[in-house]
N, C-alpha and C. Protein backbone atom coordinates (compact mmCIF):
# COMPACT_ATOMS: atom_id res chain seq x y z
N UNK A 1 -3.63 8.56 -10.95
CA UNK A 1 -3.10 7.23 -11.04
C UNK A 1 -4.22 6.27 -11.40
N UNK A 2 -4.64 6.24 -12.95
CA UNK A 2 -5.76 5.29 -13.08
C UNK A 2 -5.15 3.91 -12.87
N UNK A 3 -6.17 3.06 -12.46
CA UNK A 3 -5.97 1.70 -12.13
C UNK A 3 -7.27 0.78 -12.84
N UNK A 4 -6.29 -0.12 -13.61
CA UNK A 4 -7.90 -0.86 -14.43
C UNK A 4 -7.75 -2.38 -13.99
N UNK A 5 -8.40 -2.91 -14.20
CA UNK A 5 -8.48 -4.37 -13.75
C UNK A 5 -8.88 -5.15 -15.02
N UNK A 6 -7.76 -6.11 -15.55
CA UNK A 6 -7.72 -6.84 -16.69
C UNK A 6 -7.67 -7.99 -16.85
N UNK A 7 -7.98 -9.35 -17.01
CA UNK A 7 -7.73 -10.76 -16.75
C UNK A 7 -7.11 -11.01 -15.33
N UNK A 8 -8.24 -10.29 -14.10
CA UNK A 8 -7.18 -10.38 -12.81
C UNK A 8 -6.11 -9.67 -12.14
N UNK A 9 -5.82 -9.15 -13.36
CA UNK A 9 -4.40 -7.97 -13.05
C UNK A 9 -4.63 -6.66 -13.25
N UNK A 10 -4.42 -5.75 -12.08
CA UNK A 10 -4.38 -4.11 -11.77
C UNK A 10 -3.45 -3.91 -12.67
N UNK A 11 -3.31 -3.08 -13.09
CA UNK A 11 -2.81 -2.70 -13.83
C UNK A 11 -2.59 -0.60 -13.35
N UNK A 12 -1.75 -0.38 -12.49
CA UNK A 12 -2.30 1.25 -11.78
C UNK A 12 -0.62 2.12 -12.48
N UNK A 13 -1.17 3.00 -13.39
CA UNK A 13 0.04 3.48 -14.12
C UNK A 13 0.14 5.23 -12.81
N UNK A 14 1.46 4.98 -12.39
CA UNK A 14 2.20 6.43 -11.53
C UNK A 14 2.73 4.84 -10.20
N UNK A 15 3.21 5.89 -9.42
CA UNK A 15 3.50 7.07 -8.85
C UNK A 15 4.66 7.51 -9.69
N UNK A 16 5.31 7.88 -10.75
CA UNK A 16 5.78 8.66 -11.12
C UNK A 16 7.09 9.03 -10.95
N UNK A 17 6.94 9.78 -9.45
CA UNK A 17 8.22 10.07 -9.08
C UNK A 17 8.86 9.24 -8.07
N UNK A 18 8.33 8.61 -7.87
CA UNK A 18 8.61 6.96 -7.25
C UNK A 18 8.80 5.88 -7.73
N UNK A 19 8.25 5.36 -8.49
CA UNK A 19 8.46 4.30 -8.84
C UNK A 19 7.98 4.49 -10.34
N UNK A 20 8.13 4.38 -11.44
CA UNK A 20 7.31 4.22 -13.19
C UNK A 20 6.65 3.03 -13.48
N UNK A 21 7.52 1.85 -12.81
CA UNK A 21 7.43 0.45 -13.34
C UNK A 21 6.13 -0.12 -12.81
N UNK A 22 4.91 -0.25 -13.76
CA UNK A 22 3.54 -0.54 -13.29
C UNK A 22 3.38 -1.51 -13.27
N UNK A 23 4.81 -3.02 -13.72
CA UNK A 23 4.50 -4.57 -13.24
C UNK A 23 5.28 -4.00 -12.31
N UNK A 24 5.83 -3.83 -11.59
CA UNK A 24 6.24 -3.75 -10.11
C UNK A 24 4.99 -3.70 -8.91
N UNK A 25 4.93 -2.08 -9.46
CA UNK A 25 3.71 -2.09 -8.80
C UNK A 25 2.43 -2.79 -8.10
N UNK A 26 1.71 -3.31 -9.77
CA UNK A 26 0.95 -4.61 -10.05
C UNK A 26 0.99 -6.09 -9.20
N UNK A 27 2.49 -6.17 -9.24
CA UNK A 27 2.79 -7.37 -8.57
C UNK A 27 2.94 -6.78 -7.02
N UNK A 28 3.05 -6.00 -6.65
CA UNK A 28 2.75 -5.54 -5.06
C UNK A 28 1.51 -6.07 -4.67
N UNK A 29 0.59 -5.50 -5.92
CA UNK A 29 -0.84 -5.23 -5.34
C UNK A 29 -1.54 -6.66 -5.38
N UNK A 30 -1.14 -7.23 -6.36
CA UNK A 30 -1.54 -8.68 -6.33
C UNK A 30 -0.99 -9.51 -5.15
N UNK A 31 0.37 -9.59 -4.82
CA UNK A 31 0.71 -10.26 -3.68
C UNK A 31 0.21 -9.79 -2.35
N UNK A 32 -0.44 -8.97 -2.19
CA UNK A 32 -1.61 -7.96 -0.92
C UNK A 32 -2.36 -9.05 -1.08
N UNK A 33 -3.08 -8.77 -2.26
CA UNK A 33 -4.68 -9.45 -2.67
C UNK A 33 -4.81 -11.09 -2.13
N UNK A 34 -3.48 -11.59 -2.37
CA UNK A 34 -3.49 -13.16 -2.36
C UNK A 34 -3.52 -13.10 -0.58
N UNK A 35 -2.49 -12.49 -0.43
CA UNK A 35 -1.93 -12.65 1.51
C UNK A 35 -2.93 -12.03 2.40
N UNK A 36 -3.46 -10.82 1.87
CA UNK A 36 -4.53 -9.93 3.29
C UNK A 36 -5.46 -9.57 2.49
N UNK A 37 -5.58 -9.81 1.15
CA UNK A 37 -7.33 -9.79 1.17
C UNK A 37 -7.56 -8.06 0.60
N UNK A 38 -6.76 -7.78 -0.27
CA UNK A 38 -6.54 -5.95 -0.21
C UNK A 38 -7.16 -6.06 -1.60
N UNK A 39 -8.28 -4.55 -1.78
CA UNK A 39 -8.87 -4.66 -3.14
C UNK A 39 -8.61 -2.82 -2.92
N UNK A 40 -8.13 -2.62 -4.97
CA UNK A 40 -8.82 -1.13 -5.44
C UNK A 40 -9.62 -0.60 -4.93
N UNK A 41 -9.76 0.15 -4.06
CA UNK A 41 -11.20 0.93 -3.96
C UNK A 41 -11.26 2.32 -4.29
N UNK A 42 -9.91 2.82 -4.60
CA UNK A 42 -10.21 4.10 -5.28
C UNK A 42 -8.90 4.66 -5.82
N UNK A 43 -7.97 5.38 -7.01
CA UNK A 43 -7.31 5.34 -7.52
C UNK A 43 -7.00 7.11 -8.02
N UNK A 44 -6.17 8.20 -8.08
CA UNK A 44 -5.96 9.25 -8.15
C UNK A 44 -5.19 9.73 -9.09
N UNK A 45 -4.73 10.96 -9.07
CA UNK A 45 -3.32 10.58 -9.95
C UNK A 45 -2.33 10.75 -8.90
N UNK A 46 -2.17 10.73 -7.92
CA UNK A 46 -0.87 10.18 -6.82
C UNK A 46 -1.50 10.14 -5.68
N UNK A 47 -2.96 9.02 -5.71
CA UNK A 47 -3.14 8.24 -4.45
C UNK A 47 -3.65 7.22 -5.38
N UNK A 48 -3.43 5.93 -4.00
CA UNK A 48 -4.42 5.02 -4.02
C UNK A 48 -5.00 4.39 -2.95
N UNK A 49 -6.08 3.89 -3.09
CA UNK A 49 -6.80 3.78 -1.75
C UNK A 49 -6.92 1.84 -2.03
N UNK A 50 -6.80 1.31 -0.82
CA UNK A 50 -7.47 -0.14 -0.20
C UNK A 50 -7.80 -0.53 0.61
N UNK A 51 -8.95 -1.43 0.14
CA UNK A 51 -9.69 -1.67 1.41
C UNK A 51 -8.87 -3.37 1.88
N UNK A 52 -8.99 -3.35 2.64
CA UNK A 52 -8.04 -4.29 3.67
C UNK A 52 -9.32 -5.80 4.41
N UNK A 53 -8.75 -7.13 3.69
CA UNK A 53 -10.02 -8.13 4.15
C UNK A 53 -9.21 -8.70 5.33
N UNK A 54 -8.06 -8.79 5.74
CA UNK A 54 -7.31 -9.69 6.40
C UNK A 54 -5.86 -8.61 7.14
N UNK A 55 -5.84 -7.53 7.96
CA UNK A 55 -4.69 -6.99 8.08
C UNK A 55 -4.32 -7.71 8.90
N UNK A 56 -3.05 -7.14 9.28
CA UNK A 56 -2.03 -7.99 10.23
C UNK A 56 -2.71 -7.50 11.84
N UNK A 57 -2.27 -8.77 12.70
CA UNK A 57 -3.30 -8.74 14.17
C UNK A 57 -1.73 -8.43 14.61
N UNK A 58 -0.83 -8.90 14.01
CA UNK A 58 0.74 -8.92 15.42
C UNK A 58 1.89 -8.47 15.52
N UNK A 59 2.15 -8.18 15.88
CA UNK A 59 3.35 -7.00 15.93
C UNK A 59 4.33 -7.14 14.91
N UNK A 60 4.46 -8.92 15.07
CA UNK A 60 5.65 -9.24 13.80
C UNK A 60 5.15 -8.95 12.35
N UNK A 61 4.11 -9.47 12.29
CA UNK A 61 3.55 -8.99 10.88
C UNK A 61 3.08 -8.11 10.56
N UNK A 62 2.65 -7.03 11.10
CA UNK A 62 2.80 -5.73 10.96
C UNK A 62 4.15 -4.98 10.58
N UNK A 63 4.84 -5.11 11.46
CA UNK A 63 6.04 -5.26 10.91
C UNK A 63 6.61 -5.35 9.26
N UNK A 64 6.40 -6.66 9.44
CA UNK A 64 6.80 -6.47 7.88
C UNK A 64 6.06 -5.81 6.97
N UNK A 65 4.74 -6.01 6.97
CA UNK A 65 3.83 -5.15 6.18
C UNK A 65 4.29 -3.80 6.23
N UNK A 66 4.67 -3.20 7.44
CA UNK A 66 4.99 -1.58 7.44
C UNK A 66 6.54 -1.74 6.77
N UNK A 67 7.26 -2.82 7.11
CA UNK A 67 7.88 -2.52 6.00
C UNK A 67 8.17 -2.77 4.37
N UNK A 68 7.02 -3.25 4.00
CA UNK A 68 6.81 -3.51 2.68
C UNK A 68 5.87 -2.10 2.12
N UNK A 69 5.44 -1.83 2.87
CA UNK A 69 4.64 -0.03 2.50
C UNK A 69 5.38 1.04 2.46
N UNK A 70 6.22 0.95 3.27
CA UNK A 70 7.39 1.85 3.60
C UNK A 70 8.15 1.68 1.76
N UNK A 71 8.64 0.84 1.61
CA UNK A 71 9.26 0.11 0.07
C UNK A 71 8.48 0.88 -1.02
N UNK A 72 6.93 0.26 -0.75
CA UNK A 72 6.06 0.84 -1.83
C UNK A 72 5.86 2.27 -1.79
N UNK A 73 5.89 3.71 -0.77
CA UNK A 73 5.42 4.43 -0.76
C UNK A 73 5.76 5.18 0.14
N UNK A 74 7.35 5.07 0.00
CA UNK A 74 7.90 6.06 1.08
C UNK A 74 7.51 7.07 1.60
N UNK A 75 6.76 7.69 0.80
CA UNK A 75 6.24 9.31 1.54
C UNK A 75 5.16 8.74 2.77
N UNK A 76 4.05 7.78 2.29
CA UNK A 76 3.63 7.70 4.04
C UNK A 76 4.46 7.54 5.21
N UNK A 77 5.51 6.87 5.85
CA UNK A 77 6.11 7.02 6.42
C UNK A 77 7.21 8.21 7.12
N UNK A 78 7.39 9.06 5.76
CA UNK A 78 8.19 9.77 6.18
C UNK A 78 7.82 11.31 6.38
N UNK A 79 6.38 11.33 6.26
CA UNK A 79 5.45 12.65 5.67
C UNK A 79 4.57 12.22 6.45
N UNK A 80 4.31 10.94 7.10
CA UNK A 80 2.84 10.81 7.67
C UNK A 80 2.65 11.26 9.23
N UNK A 81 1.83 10.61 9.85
CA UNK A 81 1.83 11.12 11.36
C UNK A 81 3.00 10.68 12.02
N UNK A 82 3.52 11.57 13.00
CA UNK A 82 4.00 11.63 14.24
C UNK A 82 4.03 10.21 15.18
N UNK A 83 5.42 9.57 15.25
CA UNK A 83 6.23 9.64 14.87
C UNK A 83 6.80 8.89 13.99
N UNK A 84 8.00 9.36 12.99
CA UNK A 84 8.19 8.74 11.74
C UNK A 84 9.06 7.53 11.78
N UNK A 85 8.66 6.59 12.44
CA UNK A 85 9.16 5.41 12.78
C UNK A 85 8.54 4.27 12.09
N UNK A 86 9.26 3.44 11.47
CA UNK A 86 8.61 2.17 11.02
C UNK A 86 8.06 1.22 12.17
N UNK A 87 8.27 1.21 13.59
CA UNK A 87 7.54 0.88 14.90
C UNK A 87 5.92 1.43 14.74
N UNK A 88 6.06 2.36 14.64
CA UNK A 88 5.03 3.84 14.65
C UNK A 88 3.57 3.25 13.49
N UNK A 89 4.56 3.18 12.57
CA UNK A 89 3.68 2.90 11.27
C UNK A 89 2.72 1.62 11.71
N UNK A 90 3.76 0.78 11.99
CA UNK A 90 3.03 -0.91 11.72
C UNK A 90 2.74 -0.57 13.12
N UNK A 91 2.29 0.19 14.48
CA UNK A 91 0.74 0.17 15.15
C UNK A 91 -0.06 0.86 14.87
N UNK A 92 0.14 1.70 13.66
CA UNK A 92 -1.32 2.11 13.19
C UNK A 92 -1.45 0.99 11.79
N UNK A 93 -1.30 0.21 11.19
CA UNK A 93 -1.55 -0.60 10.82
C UNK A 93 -2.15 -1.73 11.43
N UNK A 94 -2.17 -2.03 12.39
CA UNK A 94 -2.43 -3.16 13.12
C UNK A 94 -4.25 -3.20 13.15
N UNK A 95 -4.37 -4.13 12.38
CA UNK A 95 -6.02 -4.14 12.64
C UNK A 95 -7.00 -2.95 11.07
N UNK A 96 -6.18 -2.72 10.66
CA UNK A 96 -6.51 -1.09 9.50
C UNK A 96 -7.27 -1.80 8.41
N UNK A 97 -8.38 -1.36 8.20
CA UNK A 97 -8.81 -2.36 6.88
C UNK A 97 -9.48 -1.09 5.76
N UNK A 98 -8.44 -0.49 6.15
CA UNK A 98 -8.30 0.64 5.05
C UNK A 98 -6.83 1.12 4.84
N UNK A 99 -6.18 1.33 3.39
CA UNK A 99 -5.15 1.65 3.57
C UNK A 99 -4.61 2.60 2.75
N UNK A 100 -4.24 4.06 2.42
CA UNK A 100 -4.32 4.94 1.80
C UNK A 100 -2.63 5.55 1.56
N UNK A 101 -2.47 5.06 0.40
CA UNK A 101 -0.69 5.95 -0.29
C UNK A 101 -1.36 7.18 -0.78
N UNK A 102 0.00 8.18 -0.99
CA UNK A 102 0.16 9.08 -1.51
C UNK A 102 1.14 9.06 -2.09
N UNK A 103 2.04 9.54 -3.07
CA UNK A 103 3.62 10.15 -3.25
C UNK A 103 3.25 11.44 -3.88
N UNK A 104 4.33 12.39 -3.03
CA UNK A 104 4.67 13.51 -3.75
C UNK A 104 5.34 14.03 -4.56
């Protein structure tokens, strides 16, 4: 999943069997960037990695964040650790200033 950076805009072509549409995507990753501070730090062909300047401190906003990841990248949630709860997710999010998709 290369990811290039162009006048400001990522530009990260996959996940493939998830999603094709790379302004979708794009515009995920940019609305991160503006709200918590999230940069490229490493790009696969079905991962991507970010590093995290601002995650969520509170339950509510975690929350939504886990469920806006959940949206972007269903397989962490439903493939990831024990247990597969969107509760689950957003407290290991809480405080994470690293943040790592996959799709299979």
């Amino acid at each position: 999943m290369p990811a290039t950076v162009e006048g400001g805009a990522v530009e990260v072509s996959g996940p493939c069997n998830h999603d094709n549409d790379t302004a979708k995507i794009s515009a995920v990753l940019h609305d991160w960037e503006h709200r918590l501070g999230t940069r490229v730090v490493a790009a696969g062909f079905d991962t991507l990695h970010l590093g995290v300047a601002a995650p969520p401190v509170s339950e509510p906003d975690a929350l939504l964040v886990a469920a806006e990841r959940s949206a972007f990248c269903p397989d962490n949630v439903r493939q990831g650790r024990r247990p597969y709860t969107l509760t689950a997710y957003a407290d290991r999010l809480t405080g994470a200033h690293r943040w790592d998709f996959w799709w299979d």
